[in-house]
Protein backbone atom coordinates (compact mmCIF):
# COMPACT_ATOMS: atom_id res chain seq x y z
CA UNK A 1 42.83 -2.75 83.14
CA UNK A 2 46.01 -2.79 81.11
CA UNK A 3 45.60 0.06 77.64
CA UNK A 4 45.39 -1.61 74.37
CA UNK A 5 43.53 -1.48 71.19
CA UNK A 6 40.40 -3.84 72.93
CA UNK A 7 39.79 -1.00 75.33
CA UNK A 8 38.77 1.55 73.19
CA UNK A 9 36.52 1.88 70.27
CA UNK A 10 34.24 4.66 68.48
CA UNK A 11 30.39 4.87 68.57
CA UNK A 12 28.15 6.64 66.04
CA UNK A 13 25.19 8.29 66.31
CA UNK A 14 22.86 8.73 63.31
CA UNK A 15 21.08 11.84 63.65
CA UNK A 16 18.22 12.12 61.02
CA UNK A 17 14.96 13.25 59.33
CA UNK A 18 12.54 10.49 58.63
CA UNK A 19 9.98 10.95 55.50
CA UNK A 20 7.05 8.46 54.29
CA UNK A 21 9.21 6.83 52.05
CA UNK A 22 10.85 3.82 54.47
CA UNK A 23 13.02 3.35 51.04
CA UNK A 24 14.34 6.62 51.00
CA UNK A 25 14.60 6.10 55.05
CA UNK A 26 16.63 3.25 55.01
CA UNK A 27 18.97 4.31 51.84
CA UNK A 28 19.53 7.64 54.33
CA UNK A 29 20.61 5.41 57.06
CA UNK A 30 22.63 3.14 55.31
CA UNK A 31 24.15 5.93 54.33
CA UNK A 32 24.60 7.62 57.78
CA UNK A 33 26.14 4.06 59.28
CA UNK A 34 28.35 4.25 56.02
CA UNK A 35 29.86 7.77 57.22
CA UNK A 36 30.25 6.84 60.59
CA UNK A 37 32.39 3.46 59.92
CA UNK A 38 34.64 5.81 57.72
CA UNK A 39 35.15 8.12 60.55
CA UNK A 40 36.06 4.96 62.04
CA UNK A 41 33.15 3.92 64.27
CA UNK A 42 32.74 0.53 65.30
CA UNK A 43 28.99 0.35 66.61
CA UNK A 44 26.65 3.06 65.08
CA UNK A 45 23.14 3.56 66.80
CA UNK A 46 19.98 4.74 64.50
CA UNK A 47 16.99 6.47 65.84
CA UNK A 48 13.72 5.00 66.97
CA UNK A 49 11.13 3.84 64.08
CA UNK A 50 13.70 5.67 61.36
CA UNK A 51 12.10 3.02 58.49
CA UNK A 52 8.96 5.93 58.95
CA UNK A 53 7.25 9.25 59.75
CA UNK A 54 6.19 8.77 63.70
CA UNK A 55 2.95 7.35 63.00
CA UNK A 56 2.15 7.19 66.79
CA UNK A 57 0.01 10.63 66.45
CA UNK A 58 -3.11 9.05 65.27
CA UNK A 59 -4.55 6.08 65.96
CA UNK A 60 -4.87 3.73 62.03
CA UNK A 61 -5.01 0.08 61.52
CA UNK A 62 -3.67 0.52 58.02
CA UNK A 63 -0.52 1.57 59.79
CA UNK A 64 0.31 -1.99 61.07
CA UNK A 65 0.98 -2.80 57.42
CA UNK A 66 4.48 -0.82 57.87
CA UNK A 67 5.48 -3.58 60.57
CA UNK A 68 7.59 -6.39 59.62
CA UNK A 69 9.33 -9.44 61.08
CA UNK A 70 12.80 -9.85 62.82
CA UNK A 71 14.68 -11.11 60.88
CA UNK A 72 13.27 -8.97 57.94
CA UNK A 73 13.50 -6.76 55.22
CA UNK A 74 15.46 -4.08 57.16
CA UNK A 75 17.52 -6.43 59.40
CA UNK A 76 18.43 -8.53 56.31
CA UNK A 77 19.40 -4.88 54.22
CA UNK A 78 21.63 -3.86 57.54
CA UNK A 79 22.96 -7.02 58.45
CA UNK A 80 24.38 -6.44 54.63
CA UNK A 81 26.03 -3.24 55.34
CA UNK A 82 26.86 -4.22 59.09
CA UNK A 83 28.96 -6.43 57.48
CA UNK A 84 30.75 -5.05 54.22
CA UNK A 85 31.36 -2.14 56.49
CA UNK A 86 32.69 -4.49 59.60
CA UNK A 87 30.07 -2.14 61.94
CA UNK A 88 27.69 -3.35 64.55
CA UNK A 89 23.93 -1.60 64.22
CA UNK A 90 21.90 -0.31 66.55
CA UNK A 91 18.89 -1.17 64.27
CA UNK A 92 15.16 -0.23 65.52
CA UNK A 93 12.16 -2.03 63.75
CA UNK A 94 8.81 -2.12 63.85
CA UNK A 95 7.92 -5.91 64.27
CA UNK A 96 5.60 -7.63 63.57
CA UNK A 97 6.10 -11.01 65.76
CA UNK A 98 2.64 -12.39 64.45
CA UNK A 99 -0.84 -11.13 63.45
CA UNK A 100 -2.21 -9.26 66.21
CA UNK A 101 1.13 -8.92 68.28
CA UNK A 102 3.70 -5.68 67.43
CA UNK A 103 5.98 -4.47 69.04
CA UNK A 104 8.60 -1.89 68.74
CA UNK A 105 11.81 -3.16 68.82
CA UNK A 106 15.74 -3.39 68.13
CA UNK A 107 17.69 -5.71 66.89
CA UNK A 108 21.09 -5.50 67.80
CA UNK A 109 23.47 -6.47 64.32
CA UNK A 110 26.73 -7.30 65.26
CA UNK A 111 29.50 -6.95 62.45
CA UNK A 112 29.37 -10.06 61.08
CA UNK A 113 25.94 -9.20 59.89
CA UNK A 114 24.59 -11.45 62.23
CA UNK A 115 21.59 -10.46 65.10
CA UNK A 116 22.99 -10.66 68.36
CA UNK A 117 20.16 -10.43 70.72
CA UNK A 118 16.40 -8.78 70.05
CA UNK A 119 15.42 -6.60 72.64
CA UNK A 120 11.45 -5.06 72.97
CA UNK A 121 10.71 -1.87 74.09
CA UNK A 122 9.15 -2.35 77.66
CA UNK A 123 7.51 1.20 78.84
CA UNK A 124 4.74 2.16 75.94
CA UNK A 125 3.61 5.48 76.64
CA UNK A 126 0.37 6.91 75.54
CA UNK A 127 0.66 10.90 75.85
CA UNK A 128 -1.59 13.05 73.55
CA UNK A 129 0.76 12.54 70.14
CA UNK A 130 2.58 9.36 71.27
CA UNK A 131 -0.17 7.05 71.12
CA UNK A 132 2.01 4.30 71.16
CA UNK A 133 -0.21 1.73 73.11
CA UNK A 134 -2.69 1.18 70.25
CA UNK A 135 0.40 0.01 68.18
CA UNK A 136 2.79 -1.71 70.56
CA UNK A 137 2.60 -4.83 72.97
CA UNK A 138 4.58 -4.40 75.77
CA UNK A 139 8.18 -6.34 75.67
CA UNK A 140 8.74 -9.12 77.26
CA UNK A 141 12.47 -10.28 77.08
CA UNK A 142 13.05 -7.92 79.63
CA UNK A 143 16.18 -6.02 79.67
CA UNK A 144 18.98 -8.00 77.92
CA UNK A 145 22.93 -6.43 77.90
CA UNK A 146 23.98 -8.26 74.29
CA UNK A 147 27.56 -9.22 73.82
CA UNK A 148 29.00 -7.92 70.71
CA UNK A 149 32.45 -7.34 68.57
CA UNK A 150 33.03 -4.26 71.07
CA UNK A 151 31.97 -5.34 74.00
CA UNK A 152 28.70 -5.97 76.37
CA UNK A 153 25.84 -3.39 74.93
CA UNK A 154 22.28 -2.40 75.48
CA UNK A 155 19.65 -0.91 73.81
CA UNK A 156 16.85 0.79 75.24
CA UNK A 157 14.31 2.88 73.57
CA UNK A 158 13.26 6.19 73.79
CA UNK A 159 10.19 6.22 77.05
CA UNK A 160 12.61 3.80 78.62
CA UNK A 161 14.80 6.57 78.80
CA UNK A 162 13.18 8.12 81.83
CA UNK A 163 13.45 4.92 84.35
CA UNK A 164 16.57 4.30 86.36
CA UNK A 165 15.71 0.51 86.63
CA UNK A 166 16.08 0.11 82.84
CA UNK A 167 19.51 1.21 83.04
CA UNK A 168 20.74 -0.18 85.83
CA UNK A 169 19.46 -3.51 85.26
CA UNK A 170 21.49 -3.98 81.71
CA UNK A 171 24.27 -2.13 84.14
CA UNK A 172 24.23 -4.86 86.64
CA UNK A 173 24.44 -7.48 83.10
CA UNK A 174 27.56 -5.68 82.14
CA UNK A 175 26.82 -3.30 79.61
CA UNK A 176 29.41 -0.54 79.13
CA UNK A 177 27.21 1.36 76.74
CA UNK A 178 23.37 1.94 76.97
CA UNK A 179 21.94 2.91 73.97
CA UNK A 180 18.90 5.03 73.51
CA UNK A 181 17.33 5.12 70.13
CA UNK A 182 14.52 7.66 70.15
CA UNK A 183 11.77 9.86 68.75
CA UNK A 184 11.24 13.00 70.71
CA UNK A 185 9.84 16.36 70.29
CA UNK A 186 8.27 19.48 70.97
CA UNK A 187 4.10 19.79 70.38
CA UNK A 188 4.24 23.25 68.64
CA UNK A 189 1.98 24.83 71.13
CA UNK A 190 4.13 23.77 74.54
CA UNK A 191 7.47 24.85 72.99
CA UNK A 192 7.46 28.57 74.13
CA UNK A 193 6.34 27.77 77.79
CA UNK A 194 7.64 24.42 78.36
CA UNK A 195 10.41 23.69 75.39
CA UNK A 196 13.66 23.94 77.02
CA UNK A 197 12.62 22.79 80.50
CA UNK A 198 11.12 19.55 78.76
CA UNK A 199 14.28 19.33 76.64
CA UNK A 200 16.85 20.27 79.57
CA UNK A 201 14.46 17.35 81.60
CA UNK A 202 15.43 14.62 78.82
CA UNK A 203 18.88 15.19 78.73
CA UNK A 204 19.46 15.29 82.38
CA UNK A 205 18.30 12.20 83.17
CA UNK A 206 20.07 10.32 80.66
CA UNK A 207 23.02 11.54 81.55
CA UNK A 208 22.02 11.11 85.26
CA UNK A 209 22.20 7.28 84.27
CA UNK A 210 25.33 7.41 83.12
CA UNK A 211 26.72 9.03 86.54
CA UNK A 212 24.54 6.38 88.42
CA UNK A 213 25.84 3.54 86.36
CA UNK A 214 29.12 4.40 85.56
CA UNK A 215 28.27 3.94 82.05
CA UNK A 216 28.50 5.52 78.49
CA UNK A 217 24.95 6.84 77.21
CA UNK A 218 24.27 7.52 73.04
CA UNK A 219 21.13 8.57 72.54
CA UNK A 220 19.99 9.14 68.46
CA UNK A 221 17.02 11.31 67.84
CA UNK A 222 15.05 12.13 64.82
CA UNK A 223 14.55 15.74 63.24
CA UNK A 224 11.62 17.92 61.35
CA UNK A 225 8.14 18.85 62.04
CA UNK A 226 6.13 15.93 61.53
CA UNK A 227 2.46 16.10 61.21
CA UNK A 228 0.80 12.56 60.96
CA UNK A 229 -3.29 13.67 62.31
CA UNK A 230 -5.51 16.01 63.15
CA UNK A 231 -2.76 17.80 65.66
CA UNK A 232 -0.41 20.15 65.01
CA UNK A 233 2.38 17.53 64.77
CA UNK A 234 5.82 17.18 66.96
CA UNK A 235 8.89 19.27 66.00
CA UNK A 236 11.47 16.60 66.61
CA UNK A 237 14.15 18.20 68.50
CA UNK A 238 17.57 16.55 67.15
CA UNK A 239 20.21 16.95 69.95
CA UNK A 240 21.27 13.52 69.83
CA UNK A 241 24.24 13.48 71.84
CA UNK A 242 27.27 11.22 73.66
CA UNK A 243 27.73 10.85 77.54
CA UNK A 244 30.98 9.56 79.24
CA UNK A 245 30.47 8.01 82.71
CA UNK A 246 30.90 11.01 84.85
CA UNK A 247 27.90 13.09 82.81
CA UNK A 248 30.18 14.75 80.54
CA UNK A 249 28.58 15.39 77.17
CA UNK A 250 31.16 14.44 74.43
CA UNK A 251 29.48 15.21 71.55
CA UNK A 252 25.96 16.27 70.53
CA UNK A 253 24.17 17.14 67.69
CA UNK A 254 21.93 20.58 66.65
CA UNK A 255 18.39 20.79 66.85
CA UNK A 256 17.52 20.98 63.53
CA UNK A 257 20.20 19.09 61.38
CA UNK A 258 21.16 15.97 60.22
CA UNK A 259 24.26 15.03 61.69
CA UNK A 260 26.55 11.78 61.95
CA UNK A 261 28.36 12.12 66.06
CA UNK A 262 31.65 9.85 66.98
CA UNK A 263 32.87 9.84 69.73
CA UNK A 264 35.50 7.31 71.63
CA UNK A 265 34.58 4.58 74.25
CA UNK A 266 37.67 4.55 76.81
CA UNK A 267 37.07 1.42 78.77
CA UNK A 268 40.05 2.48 81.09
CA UNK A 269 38.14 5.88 81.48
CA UNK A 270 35.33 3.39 82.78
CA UNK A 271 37.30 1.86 85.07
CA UNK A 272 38.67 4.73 86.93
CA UNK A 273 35.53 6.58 86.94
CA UNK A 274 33.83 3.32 89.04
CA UNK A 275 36.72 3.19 91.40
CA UNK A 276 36.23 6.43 92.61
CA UNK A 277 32.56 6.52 92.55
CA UNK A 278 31.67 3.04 93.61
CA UNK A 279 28.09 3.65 93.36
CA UNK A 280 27.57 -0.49 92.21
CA UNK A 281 30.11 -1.14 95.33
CA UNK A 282 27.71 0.34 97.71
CA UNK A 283 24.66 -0.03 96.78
CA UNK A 284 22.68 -1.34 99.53
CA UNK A 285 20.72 -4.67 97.99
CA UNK A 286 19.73 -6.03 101.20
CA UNK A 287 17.61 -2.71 101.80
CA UNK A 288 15.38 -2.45 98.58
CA UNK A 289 12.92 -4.58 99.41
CA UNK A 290 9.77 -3.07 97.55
CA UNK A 291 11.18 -1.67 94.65
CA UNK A 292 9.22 -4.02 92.59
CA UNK A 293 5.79 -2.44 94.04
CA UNK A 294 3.58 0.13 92.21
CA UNK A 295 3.30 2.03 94.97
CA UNK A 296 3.99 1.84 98.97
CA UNK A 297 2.39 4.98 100.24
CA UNK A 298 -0.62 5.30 102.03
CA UNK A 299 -3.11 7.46 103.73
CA UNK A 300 -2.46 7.57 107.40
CA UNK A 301 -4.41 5.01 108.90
CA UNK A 302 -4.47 2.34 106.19
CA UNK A 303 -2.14 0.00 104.84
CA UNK A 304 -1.18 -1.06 101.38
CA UNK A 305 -1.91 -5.11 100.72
């Protein structure tokens, strides 16, 4: 791949604290994408639900009020700023697709202002705190690698973050950049005996997927103790961070701060980094027959239908 200006570009990664106020929310990321397209970004990535508090910790039908279509409210006020500011948007939204029917979603805003692609979160967890399967109905556009001013892209979000066949299917589309909006955190209690290991366990991974994939990973988290219930809340734990295709960590964020990473895209970079780990070369796809099962173990003695 011959150098020039098309093979390089900047990402951004809005690192934030998200109040009850989805005003105040959105004015703070407009003005987060706003510093990062100064520092010369050209695709900044928000974190997951940022129009909100994580309202996931209690289960509230008055909650689904906070949902709204795509294109919406928020998508319209981005597309605005995507725009003026000639920056694609990572832009997570609570939609609502029809009474009934949410989901929790991104829509990808390319520069123009324009929505390139939708795509629907597809793992919903439902962990004591994340009670996400009372709000969300599972995706189904599958995973979708958008095309965009700076290249192929995808967005995946947050409990996706923790399944190689997520990332290597938008791989396998094209995508040179997987993008991981999310909303993680410590429960107060767990921090001292499980904290970093959970933390250390997040961060591995993604950046295992860029190794395996030969990809970039940005991943934008939220920050602050949130306490939405009976619970003791989630201390969101920042460290939003950048990973180049080998694993490499170039940039990343505090725990505890709001913060607005860059950090550049080298396409070329890419390129040599999948030559001389040709893990898509070599993977066997004539042997993986079962991959699409639940499960293929089975006591000795019987056999799986």
């Amino acid at each position: 791949m011959s150098r020039n200006a098309r093979t390089r570009f900047k990402v951004g990664v809005v690192q934030m604290a998200c109040g009850t106020d989805p005003g105040k929310n959105l004015r703070r990321a407009v003005e987060g994408i706003g510093k990062a397209a100064r520092k010369g970004a050209a695709i900044v990535c928000l974190p997951e639900l940022f129009a909100s508090t994580y309202f996931c910790q209690r289960e509230d039908a008055s909650v689904f009020d906070l949902a709204e279509p795509v294109p919406g409210p928020i998508t319209k006020a981005l597309g605005t700023v995507a725009k003026k500011a000639r920056v694609a948007v990572i832009a997570p939204v609570f939609e609502r697709r029809a009474a009934g029917v949410y989901h929790n979603s991104v829509a990808v805003i390319d520069r123009d202002g324009k929505i390139a692609g939708i795509y629907r979160k597809m793992h919903i967890p439902d962990d004591p705190g994340y009670y996400e399967k009372y709000y969300f109905t599972p995706g189904d556009l599958g995973f979708q690698t958008f095309q965009t001013s700076v290249g192929p892209v995808a967005p995946l979000i947050c409990w996706d973050q923790w399944y190689p066949e997520a990332a290597r299917l938008v791989t396998l589309q094209g995508a040179n950049v997987i993008f991981y909006p999310t909303a993680i955190g410590w429960h107060p209690q767990e921090k001292d005996r499980y904290g970093t290991a959970q933390r250390d366990a997040w961060r591995t991974v993604q950046r295992g997927h860029a190794v395996a994939n030969g990809v970039y990973v940005a991943v934008a988290n939220r920050i602050g103790h949130e306490k939405d219930g009976e619970g003791a809340g989630i201390e969101f734990w920042g460290s939003s961070f950048i990973a180049d295709p080998q694993g490499v960590v170039i940039a990343e964020a505090s725990t505890d701060r709001e913060e607005v990473l860059i950090a550049e895209i080298d396409l070329d970079h890419l390129e040599e980094i999948r030559r001389n780990w040709p893990f898509l070369r070599d993977r066997r796809i004539d042997a993986y027959q079962g991959i699409d099962r639940r499960f293929l173990g089975a006591p000795e003695g019987r056999k799986t239908p």
